[in-house]
Protein backbone atom coordinates (compact mmCIF):
# COMPACT_ATOMS: atom_id res chain seq x y z
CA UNK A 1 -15.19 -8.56 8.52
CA UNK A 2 -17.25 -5.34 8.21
CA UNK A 3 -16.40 -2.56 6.35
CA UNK A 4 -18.58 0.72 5.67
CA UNK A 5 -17.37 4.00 4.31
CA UNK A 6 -18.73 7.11 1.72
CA UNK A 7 -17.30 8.95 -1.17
CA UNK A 8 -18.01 12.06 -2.55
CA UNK A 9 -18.27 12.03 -6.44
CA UNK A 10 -18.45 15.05 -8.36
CA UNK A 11 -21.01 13.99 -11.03
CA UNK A 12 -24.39 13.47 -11.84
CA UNK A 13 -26.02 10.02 -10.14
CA UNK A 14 -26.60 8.99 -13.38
CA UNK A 15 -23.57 8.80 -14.78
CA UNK A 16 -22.24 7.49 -11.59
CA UNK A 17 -24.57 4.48 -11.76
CA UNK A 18 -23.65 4.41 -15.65
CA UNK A 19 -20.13 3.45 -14.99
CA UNK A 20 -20.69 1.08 -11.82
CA UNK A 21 -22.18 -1.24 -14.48
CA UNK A 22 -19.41 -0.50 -16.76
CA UNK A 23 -16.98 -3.65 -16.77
CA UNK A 24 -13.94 -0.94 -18.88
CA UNK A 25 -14.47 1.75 -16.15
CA UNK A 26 -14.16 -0.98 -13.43
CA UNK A 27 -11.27 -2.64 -14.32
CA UNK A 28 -9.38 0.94 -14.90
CA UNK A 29 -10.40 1.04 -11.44
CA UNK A 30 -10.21 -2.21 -9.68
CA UNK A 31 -6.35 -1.99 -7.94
CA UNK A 32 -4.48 -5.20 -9.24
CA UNK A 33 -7.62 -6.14 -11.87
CA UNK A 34 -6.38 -8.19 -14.63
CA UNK A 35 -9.68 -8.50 -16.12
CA UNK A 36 -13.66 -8.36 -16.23
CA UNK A 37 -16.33 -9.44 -17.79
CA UNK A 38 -19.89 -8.89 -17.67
CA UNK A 39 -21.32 -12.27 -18.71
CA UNK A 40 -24.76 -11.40 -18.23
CA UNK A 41 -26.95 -7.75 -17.28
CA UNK A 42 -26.35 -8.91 -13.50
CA UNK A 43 -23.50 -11.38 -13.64
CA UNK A 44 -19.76 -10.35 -14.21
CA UNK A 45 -16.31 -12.55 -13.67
CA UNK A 46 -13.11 -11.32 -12.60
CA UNK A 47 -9.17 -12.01 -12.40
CA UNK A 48 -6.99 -9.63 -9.48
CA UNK A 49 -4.11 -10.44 -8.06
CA UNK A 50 -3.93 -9.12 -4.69
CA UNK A 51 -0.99 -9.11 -2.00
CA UNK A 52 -2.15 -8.89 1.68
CA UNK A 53 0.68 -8.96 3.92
CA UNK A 54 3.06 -11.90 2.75
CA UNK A 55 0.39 -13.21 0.91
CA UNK A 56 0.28 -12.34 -3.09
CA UNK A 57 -2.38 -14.92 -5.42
CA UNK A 58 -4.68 -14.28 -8.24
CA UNK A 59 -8.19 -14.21 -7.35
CA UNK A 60 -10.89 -15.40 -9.89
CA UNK A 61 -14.55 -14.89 -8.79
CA UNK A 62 -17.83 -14.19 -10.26
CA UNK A 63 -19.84 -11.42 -9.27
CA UNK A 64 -23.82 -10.99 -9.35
CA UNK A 65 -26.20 -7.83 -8.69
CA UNK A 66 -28.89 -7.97 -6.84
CA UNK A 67 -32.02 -5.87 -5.23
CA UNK A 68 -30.96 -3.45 -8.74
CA UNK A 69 -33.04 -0.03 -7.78
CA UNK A 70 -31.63 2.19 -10.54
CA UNK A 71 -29.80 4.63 -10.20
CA UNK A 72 -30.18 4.56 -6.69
CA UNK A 73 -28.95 1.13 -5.22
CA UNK A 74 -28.23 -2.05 -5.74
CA UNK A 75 -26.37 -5.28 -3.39
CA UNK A 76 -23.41 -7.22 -4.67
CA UNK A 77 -22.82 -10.39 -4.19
CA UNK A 78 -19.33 -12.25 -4.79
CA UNK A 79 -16.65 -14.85 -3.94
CA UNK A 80 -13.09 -15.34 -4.73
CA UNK A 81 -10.73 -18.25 -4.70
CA UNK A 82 -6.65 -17.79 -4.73
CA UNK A 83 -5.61 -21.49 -4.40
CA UNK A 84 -3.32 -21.96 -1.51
CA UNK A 85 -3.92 -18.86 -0.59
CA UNK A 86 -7.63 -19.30 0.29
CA UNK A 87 -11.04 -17.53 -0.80
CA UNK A 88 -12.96 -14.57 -0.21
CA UNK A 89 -16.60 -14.36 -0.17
CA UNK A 90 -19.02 -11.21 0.87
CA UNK A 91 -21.76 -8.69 -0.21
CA UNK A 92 -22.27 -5.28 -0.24
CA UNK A 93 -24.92 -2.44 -0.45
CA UNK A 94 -24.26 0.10 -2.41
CA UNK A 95 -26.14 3.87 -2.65
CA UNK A 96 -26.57 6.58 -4.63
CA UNK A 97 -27.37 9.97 -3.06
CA UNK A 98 -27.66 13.50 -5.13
CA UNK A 99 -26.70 16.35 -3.41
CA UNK A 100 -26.38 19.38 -6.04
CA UNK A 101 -23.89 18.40 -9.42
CA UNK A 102 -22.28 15.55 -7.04
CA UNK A 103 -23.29 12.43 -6.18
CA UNK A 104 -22.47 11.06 -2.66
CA UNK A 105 -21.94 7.07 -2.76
CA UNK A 106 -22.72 5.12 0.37
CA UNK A 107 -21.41 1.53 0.81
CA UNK A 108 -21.76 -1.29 4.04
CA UNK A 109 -19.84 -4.62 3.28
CA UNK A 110 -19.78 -7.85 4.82
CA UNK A 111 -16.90 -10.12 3.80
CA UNK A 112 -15.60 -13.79 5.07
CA UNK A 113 -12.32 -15.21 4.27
CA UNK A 114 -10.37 -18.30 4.95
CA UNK A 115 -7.12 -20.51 4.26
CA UNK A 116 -3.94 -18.39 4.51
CA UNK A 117 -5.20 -14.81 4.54
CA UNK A 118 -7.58 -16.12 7.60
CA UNK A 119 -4.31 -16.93 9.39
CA UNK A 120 -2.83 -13.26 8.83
CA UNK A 121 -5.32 -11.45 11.50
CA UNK A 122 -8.76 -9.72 10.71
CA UNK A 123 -6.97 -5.73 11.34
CA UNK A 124 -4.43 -6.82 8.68
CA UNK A 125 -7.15 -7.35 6.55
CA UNK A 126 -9.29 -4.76 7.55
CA UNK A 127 -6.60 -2.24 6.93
CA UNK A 128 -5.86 -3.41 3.29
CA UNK A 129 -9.24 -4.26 2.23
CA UNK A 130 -10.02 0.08 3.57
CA UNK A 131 -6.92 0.31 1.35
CA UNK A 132 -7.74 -0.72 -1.44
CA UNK A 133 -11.41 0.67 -1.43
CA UNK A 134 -9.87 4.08 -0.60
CA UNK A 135 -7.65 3.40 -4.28
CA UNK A 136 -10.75 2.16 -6.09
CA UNK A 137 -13.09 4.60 -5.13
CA UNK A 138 -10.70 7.79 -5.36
CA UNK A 139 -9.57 6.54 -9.31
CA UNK A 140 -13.16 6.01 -9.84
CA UNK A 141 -13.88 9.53 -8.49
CA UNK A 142 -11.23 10.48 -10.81
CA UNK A 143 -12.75 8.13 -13.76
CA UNK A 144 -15.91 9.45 -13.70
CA UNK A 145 -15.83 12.80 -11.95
CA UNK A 146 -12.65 14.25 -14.66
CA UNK A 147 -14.42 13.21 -17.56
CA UNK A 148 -17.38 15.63 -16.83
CA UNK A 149 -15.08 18.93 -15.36
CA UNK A 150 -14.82 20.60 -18.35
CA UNK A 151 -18.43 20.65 -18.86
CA UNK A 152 -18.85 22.48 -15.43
CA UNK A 153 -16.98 25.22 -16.63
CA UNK A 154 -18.96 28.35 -17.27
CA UNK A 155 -19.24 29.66 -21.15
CA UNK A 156 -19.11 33.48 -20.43
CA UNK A 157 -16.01 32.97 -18.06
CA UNK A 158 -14.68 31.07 -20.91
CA UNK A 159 -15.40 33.68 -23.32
CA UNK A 160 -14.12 36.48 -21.68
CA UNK A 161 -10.78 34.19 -20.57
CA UNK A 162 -10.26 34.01 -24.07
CA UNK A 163 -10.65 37.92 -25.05
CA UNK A 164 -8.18 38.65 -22.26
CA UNK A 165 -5.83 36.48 -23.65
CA UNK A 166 -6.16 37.69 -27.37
CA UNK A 167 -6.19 41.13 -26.16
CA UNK A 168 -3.15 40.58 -23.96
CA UNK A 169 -1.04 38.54 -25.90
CA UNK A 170 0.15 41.29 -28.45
CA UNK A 171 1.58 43.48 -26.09
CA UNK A 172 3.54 40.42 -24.02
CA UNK A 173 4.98 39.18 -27.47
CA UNK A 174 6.19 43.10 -28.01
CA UNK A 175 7.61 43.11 -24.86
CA UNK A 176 9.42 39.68 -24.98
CA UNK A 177 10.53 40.83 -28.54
CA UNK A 178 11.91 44.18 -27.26
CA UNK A 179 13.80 42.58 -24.36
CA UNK A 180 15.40 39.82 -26.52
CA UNK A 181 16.56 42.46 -29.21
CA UNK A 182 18.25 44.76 -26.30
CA UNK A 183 20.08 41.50 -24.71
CA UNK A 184 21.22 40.84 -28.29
CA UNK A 185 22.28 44.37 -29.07
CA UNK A 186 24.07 44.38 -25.94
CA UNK A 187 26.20 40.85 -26.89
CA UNK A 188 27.00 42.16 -30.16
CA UNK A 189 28.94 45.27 -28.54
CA UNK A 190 30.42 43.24 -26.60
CA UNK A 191 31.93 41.02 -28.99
CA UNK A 192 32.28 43.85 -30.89
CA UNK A 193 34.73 46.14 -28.07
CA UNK A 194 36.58 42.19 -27.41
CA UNK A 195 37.18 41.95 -31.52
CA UNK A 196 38.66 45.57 -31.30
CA UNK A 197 40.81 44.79 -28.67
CA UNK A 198 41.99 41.60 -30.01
CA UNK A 199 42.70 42.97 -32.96
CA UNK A 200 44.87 45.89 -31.68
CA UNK A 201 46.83 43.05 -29.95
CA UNK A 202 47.57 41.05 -33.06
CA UNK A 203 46.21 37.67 -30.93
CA UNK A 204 44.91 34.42 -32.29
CA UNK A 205 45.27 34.63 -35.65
CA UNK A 206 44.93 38.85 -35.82
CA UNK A 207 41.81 40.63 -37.14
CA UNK A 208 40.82 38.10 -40.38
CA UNK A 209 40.49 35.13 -37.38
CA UNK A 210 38.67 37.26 -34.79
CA UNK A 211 36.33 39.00 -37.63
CA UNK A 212 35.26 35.04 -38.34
CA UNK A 213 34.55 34.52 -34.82
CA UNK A 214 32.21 37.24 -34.14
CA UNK A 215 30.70 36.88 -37.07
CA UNK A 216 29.64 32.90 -35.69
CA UNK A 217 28.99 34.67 -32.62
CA UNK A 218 26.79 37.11 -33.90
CA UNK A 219 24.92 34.08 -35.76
CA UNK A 220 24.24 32.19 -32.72
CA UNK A 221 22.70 35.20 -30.74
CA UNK A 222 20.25 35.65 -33.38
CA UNK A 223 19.53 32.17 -33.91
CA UNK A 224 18.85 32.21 -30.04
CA UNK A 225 16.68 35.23 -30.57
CA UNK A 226 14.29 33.39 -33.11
């Protein structure tokens, strides 16, 4: 199986090659990663469990980096064996390319695997293998890309975002505060014209009864209002 395809990461190669070699960043990352560990500067191990097709196991495998040309490339080299289910085994060059504040990531894999998941047809695999590179490399765009947006963002359009909103914000409180006290003013007439009426009519209890319940009405609408 062959597999090629490149991503688009907006951050600096740097901190793109930074959290390649991260074992927390790749796990966040990894679909169906239960864990990782870096056992040496070139070596890490791995649990995923992985469904392809019918076929669901837990892969353990060891990983190791090699031809390391930081922070512009490096090959990895790995195998992983799901019991019945059968292994995995493959390598992969991976680049790094800067172009501007991004960092474009180029990858060509060559992967073998055998037992059940051999039985299940190479464009099954193909199709979940793109699948879940497409997952792992858009979260790690995500991952690494997010954590450095804020930075991007230009002070004086920051500065002057925040004087309009100061400036602003007096005059939409006065407005919001003028609108609320007219609705209220408006309910308390009209509970006020419905007591008058009910009281000329002697219902419910006659004026002492509907005096109490505008006064609770009257409470509510300003509680509302605050």
């Amino acid at each position: 199986m062959d597999m090629e395809g490149t991503y688009r990461i907006p951050a600096p190669r740097e901190k793109v090659w930074d959290a390649l070699n991260d074992p927390e960043v790749l796990k966040a990352c990894i679909p169906g990663c239960e864990s990782l560990e870096m056992t040496s500067p070139t070596e890490m191990t791995a649990a995923v469990t992985s469904k392809i097709g019918p076929v669901k196991a837990k892969f353990k495998g060891a990983v190791t980096l090699e031809n390391i040309n930081a922070p512009e490339s490096y090959t990895i080299v790995g195998e992983g064996k799901g019991g019945v289910a059968g292994f995995a085994k493959g390598s992969a060059d991976v680049s790094l390319a800067e172009e501007g504040a991004e960092t474009v990531l180029t990858y060509t894999a060559k992967a073998q695997v055998g037992g059940k998941l051999a039985q299940l047809g190479s464009r099954l695999i193909d199709s979940t293998a793109k699948k879940m590179a497409d997952e792992f490399f858009g979260k790690f765009s995500e991952t690494v890309g997010g954590a450095s947006a804020g930075e991007d963002l230009d002070a004086g359009v920051a500065e002057e975002a925040k004087r309009i909103a100061i400036e602003d914000a007096p005059e939409a409180a006065a407005s919001a505060l003028q609108s609320a006290e007219h609705a209220a003013e408006e309910a308390v007439h009209k509970v006020e014209e419905q007591v008058e009426q009910a009281a000329e009519r002697g219902a419910l209890g006659g004026p002492m009864v509907w005096g109490l319940i505008a006064l609770g009405a009257i409470i509510v609408i300003l509680a509302v209002m605050s």
